[in-house]
N, C-alpha and C. Protein backbone atom coordinates (compact mmCIF):
# COMPACT_ATOMS: atom_id res chain seq x y z
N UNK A 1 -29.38 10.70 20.59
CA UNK A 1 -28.16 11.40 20.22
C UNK A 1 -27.03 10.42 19.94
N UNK A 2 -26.85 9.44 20.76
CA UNK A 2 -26.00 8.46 20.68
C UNK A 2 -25.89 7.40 18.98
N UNK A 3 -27.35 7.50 18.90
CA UNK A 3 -27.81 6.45 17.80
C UNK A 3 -27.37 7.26 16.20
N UNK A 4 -27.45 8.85 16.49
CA UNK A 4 -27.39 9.65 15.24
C UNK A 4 -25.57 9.58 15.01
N UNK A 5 -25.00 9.78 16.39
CA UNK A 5 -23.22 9.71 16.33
C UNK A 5 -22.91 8.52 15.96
N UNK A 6 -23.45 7.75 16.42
CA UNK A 6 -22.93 6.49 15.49
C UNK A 6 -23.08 6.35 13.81
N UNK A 7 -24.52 6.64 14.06
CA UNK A 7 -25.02 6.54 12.29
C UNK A 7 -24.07 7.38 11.25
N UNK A 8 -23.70 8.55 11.96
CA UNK A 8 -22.69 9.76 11.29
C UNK A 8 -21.46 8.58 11.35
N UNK A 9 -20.98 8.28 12.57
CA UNK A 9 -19.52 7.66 12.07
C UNK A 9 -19.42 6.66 11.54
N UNK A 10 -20.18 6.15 10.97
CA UNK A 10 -20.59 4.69 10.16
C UNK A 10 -20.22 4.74 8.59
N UNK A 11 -21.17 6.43 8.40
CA UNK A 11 -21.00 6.87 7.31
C UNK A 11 -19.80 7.12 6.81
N UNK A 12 -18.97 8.09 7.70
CA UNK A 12 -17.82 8.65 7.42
C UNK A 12 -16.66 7.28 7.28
N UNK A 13 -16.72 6.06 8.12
CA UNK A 13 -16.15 5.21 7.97
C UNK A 13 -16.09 4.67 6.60
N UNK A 14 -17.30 4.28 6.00
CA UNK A 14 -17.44 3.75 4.53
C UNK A 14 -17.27 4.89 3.76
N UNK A 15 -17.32 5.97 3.75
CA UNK A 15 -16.82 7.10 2.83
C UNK A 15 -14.91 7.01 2.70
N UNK A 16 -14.13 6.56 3.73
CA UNK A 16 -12.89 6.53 3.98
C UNK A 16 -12.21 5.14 2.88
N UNK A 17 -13.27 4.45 1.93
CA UNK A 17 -12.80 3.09 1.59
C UNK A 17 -12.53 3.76 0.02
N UNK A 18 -13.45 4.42 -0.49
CA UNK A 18 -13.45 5.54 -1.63
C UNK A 18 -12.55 6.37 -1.77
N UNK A 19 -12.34 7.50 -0.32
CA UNK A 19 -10.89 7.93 -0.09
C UNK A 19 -10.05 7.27 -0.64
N UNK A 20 -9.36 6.80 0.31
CA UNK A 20 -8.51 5.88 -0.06
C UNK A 20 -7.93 5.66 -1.33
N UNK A 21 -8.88 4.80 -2.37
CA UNK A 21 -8.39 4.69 -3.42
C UNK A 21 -8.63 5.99 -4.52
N UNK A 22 -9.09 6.74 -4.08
CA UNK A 22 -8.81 8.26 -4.46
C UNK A 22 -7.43 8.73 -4.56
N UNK A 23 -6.99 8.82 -3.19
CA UNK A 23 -6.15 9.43 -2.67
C UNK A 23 -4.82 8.57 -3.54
N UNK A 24 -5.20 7.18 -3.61
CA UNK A 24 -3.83 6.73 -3.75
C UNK A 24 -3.50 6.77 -5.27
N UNK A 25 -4.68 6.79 -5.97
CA UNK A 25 -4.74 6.88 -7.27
C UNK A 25 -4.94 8.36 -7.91
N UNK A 26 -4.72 9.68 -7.34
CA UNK A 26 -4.52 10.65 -6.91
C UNK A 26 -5.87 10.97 -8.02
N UNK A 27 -6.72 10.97 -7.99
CA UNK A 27 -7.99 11.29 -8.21
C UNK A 27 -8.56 12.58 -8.23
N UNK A 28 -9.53 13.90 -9.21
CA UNK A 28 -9.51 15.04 -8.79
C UNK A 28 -10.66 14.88 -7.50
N UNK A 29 -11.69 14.23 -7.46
CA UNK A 29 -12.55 14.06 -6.30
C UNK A 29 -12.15 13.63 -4.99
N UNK A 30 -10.86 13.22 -4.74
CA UNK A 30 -10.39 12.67 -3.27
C UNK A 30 -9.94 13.85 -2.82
N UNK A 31 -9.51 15.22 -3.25
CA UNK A 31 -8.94 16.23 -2.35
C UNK A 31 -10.16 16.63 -1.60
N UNK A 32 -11.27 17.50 -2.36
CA UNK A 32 -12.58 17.54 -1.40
C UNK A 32 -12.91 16.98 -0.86
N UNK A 33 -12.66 15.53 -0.94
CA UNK A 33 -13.76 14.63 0.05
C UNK A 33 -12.92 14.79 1.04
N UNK A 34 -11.58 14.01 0.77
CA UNK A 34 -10.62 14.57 2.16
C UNK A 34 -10.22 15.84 3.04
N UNK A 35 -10.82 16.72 2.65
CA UNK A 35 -10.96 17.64 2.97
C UNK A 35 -11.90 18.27 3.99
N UNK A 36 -13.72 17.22 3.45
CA UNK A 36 -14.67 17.04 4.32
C UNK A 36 -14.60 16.28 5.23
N UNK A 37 -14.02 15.17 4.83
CA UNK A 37 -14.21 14.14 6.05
C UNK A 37 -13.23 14.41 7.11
N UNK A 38 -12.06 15.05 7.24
CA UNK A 38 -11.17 15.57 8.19
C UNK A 38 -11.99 16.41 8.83
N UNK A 39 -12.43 17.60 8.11
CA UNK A 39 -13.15 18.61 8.87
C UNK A 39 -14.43 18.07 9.67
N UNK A 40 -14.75 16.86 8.79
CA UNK A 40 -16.18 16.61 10.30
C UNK A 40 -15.39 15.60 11.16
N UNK A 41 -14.91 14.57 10.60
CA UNK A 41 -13.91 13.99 11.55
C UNK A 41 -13.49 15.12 13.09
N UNK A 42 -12.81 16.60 13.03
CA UNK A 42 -12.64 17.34 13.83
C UNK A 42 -13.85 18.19 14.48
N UNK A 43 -15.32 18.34 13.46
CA UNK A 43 -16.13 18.83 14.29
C UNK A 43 -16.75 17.73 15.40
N UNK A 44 -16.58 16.26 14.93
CA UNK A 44 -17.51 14.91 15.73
C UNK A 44 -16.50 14.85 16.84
N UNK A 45 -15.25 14.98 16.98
CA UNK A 45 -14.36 15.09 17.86
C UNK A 45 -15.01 15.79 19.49
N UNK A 46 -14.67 17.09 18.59
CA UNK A 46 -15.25 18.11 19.42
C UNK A 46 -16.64 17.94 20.21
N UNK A 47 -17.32 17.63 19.39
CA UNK A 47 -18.63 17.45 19.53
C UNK A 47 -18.51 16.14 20.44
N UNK A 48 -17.86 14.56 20.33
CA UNK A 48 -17.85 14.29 21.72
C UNK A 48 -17.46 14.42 22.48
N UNK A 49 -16.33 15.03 22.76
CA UNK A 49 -15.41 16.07 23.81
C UNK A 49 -16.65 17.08 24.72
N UNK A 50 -17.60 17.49 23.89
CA UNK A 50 -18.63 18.93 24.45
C UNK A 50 -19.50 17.64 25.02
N UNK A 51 -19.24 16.73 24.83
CA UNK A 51 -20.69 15.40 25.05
C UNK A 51 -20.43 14.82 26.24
N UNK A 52 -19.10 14.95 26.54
CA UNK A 52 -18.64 13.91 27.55
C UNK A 52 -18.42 12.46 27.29
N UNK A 53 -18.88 11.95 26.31
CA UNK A 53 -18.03 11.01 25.40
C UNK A 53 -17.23 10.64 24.93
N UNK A 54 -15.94 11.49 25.71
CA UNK A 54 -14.66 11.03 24.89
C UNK A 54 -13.57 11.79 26.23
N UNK A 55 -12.69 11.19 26.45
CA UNK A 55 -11.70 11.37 27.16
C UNK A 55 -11.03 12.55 26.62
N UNK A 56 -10.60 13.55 27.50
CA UNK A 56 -9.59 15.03 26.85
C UNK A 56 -8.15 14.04 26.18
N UNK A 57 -8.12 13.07 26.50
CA UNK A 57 -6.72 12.18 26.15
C UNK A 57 -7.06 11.80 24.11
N UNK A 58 -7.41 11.21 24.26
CA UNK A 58 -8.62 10.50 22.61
C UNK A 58 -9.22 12.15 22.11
N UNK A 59 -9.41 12.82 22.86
CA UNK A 59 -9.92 14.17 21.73
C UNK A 59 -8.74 14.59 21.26
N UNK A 60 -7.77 14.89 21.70
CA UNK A 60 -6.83 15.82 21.17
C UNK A 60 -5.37 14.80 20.39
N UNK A 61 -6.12 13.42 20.75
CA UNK A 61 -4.95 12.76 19.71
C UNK A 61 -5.91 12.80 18.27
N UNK A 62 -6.96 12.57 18.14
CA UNK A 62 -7.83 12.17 17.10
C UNK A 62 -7.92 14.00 16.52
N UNK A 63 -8.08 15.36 17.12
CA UNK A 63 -7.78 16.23 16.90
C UNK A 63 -6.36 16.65 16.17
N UNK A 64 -5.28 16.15 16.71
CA UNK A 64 -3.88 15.84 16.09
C UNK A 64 -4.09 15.55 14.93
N UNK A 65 -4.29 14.54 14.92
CA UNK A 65 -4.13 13.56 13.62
C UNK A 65 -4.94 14.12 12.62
N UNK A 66 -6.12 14.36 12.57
CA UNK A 66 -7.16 15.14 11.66
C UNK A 66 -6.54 16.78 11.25
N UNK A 67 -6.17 17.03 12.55
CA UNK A 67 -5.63 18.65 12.33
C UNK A 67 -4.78 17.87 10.61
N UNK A 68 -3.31 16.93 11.48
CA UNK A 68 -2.33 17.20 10.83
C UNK A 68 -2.71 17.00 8.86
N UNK A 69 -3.48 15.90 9.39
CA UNK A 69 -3.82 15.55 7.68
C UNK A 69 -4.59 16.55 6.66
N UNK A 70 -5.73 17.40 7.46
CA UNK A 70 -6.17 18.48 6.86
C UNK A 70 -4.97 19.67 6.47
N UNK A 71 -3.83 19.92 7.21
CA UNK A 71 -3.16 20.56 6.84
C UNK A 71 -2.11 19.94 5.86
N UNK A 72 -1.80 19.20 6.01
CA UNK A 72 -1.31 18.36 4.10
C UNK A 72 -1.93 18.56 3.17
N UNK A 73 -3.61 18.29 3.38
CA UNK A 73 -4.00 18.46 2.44
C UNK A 73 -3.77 19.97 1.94
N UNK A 74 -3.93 21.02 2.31
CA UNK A 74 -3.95 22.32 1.65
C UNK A 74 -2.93 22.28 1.17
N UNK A 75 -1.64 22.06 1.37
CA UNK A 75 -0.13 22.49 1.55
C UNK A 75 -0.60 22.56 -0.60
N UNK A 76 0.58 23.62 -0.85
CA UNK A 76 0.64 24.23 -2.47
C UNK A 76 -0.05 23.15 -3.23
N UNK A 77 1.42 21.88 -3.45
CA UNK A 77 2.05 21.04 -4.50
C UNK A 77 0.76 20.06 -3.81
N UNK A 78 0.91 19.59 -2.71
CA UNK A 78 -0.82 18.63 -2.25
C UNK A 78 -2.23 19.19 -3.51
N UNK A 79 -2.15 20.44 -3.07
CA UNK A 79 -3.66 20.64 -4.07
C UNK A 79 -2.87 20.82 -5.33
N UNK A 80 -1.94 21.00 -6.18
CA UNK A 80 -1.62 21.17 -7.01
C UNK A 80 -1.34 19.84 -7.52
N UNK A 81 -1.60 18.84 -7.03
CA UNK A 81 -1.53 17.61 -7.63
C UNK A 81 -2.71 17.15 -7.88
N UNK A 82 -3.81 17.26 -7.03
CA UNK A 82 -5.17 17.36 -7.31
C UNK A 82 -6.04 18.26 -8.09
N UNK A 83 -5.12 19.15 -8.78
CA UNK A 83 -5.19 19.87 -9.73
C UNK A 83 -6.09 20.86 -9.40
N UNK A 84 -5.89 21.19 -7.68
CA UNK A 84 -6.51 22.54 -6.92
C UNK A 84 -6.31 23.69 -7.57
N UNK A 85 -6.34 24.77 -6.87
CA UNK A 85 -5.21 26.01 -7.19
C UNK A 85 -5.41 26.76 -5.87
């Protein structure tokens, strides 16, 4: 179990380098991805929180932070720049 959570956050790590220059180069493919990777970002959270792997302190800042950015992303003019609707 340990070996698969890592392998998952390995992934999601090198998926974040693509972000990135997505995001900054406001790209139509960086809203979805950012979109996914927050949302598993908050399910792997959870999921080591339910594991005992992670301090209630580190879940709910890394929960914070993921919350807050997933909710930017939706906000109108956010997807309307990514040419959402």
């Amino acid at each position: 179990m340990l070996t698969a959570m890592g392998v998952i956050l390995v992934g999601i790590a090198l998926l974040l380098f693509p972000l990135a220059y997505g995001l900054w180069t406001v790209r139509r493919w960086a809203w979805p991805l950012g979109v996914g990777l927050e949302g598993a970002n908050i399910l792997l959270a959870l999921a080591r929180l339910a594991g005992g792997r992670e301090t209630i302190a580190s879940a709910l800042l890394t929960l914070m932070i993921a919350g807050t950015i997933l909710y930017y992303l939706t906000l109108r003019p956010v997807r309307a720049l990514f040419g959402r609707s």
